[in-house]
C-alpha atoms as a PDB file:
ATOM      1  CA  UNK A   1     114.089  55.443-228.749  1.00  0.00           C
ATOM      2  CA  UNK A   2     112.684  55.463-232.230  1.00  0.00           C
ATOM      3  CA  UNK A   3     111.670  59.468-231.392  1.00  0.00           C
ATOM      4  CA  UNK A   4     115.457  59.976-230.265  1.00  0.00           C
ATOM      5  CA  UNK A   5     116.329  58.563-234.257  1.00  0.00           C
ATOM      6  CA  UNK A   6     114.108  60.828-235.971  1.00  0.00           C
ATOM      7  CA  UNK A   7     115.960  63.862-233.885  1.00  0.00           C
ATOM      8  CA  UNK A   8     119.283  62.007-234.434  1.00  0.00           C
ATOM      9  CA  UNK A   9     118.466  62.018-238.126  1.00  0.00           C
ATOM     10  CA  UNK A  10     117.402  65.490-238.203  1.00  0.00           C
ATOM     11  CA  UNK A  11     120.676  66.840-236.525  1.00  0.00           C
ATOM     12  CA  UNK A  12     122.818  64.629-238.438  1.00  0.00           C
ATOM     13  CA  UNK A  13     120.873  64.473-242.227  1.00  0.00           C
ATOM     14  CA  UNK A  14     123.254  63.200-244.534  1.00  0.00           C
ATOM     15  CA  UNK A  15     124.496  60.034-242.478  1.00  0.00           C
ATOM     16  CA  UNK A  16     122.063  56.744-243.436  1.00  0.00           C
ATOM     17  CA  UNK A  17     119.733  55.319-240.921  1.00  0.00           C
ATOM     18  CA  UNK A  18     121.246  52.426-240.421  1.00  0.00           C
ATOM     19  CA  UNK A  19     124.451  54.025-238.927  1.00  0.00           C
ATOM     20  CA  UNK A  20     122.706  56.684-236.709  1.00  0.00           C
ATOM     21  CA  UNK A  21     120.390  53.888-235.473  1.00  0.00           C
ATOM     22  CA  UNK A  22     123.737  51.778-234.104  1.00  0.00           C
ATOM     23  CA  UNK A  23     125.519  55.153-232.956  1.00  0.00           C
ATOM     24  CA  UNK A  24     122.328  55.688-230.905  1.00  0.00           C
ATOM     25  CA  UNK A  25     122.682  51.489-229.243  1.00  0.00           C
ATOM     26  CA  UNK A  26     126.019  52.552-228.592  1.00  0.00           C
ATOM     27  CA  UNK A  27     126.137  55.720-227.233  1.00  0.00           C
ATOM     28  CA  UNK A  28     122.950  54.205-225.036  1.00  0.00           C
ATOM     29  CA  UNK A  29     125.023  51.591-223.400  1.00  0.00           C
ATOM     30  CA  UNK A  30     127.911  54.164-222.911  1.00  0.00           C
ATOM     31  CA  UNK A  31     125.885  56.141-220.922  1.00  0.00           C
ATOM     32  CA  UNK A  32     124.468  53.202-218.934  1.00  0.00           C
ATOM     33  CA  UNK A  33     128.610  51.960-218.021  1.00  0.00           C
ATOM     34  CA  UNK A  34     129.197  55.837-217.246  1.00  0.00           C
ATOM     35  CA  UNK A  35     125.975  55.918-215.103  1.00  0.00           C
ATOM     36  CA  UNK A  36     126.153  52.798-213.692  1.00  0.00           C
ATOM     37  CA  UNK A  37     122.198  52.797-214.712  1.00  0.00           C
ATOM     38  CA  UNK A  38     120.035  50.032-216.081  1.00  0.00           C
ATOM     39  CA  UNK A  39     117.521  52.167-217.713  1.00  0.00           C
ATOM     40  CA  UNK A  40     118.567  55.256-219.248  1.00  0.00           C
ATOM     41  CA  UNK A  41     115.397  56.206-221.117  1.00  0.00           C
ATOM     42  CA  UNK A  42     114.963  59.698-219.250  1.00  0.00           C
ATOM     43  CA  UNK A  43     118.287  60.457-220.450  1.00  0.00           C
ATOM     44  CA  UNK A  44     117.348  60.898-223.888  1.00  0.00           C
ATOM     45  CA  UNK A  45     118.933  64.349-225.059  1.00  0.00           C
ATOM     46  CA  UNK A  46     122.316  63.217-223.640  1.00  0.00           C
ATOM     47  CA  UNK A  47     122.433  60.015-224.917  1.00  0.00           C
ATOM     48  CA  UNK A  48     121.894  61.390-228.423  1.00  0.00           C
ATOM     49  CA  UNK A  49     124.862  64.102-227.787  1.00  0.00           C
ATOM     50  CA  UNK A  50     126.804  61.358-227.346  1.00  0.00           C
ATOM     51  CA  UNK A  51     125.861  59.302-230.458  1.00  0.00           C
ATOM     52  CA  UNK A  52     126.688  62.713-232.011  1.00  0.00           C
ATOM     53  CA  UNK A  53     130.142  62.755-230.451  1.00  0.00           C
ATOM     54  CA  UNK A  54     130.304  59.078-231.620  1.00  0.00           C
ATOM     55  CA  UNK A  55     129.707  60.187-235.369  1.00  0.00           C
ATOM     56  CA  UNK A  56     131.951  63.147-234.916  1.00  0.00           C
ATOM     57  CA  UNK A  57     134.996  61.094-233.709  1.00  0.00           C
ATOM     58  CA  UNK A  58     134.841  58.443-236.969  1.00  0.00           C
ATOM     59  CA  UNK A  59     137.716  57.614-238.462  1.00  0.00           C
ATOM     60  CA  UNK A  60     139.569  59.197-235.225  1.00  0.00           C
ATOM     61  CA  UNK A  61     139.345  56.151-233.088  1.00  0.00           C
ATOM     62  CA  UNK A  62     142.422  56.169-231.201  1.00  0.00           C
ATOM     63  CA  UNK A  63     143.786  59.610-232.181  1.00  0.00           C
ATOM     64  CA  UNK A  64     144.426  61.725-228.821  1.00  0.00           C
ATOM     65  CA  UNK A  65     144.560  65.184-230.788  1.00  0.00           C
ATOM     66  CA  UNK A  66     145.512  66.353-234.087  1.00  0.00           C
ATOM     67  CA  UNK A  67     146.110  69.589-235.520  1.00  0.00           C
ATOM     68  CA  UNK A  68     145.932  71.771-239.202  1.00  0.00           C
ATOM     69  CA  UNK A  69     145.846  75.142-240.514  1.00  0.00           C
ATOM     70  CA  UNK A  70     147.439  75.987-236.880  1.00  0.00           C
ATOM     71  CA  UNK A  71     144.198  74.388-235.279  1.00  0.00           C
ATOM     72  CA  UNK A  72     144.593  71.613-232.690  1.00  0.00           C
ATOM     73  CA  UNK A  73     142.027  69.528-231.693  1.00  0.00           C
ATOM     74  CA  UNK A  74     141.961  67.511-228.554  1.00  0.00           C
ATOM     75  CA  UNK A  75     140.281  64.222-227.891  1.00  0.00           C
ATOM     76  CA  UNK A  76     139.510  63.676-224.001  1.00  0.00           C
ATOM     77  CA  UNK A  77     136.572  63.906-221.949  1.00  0.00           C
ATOM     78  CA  UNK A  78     132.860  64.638-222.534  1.00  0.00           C
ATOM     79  CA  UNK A  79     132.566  68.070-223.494  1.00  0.00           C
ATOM     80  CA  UNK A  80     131.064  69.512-220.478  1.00  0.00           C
ATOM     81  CA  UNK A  81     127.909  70.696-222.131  1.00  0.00           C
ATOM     82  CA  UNK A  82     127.610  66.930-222.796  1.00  0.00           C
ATOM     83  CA  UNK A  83     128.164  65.849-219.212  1.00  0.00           C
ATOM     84  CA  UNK A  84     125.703  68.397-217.615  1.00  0.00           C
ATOM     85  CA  UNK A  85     122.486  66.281-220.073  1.00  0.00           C
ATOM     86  CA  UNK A  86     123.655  63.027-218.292  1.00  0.00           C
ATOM     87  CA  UNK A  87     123.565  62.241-214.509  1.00  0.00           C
ATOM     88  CA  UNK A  88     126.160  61.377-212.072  1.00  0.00           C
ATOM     89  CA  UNK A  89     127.251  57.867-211.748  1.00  0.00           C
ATOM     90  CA  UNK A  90     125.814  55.765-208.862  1.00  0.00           C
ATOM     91  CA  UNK A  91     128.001  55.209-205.979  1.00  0.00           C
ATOM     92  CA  UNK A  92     128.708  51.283-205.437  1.00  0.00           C
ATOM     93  CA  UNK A  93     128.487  50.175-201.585  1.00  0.00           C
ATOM     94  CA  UNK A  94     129.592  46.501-201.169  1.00  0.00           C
ATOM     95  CA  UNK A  95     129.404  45.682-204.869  1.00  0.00           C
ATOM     96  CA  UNK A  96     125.427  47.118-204.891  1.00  0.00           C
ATOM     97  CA  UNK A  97     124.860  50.164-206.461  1.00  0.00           C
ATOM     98  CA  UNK A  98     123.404  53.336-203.891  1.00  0.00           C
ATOM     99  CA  UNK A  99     119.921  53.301-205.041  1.00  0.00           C
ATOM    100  CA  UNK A 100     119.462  49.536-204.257  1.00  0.00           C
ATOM    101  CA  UNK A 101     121.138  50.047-200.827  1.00  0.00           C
ATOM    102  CA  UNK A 102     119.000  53.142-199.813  1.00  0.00           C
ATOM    103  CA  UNK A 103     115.745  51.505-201.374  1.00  0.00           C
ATOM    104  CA  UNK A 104     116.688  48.086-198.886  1.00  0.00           C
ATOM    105  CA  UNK A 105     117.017  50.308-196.174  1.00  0.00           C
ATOM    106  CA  UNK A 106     113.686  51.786-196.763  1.00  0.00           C
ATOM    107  CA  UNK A 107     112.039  48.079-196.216  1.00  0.00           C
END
């Protein structure tokens, strides 16, 4: 993911290194609870949205919306341009995720 920091840095140029490097470990193993997948790696552009959002959202944690100059802003949900980078979460059948189940049944 060292390709995914250098774009990280570029879209986000005055935050250090260090910090974009452990938004991007983060927002990684977000995406692999909200996937339910191991290996994320073809997932790139939404995984750094999301280390975006991370950055974004500093000094906010907890905050559910806040508003000034008559603007109100509204922490929820992935933004849905967001959600359409990242793939659906795997369906779990009998504690084993579907793509272990269907690749079993192909044996």
């Amino acid at each position: 993911m060292t390709d995914s920091l250098g774009k990280l840095k570029a879209a986000l140029p005055d935050a250090p290194e260090e910090l974009l490097a452990v938004l991007l470990e983060d927002a990684e193993a977000s995406v692999k609870v909200m996937t339910r997948l191991s290996d994320v790696s073809g997932y790139e552009p939404g995984v750094r949205a999301v280390a975006v959002l991370l950055y974004n959202r500093m000094g906010r944690e907890g905050e559910l919306s806040h508003g000034a100059g008559g603007v109100t802003v509204t922490y929820g949900e992935l933004p849905q341009a967001v959600k359409h980078l990242l793939p659906l979460p795997l369906a779990s059948i009998g504690g084993r995720k579907k793509a272990d189940v269907a690749a079993e049944s192909q044996i």
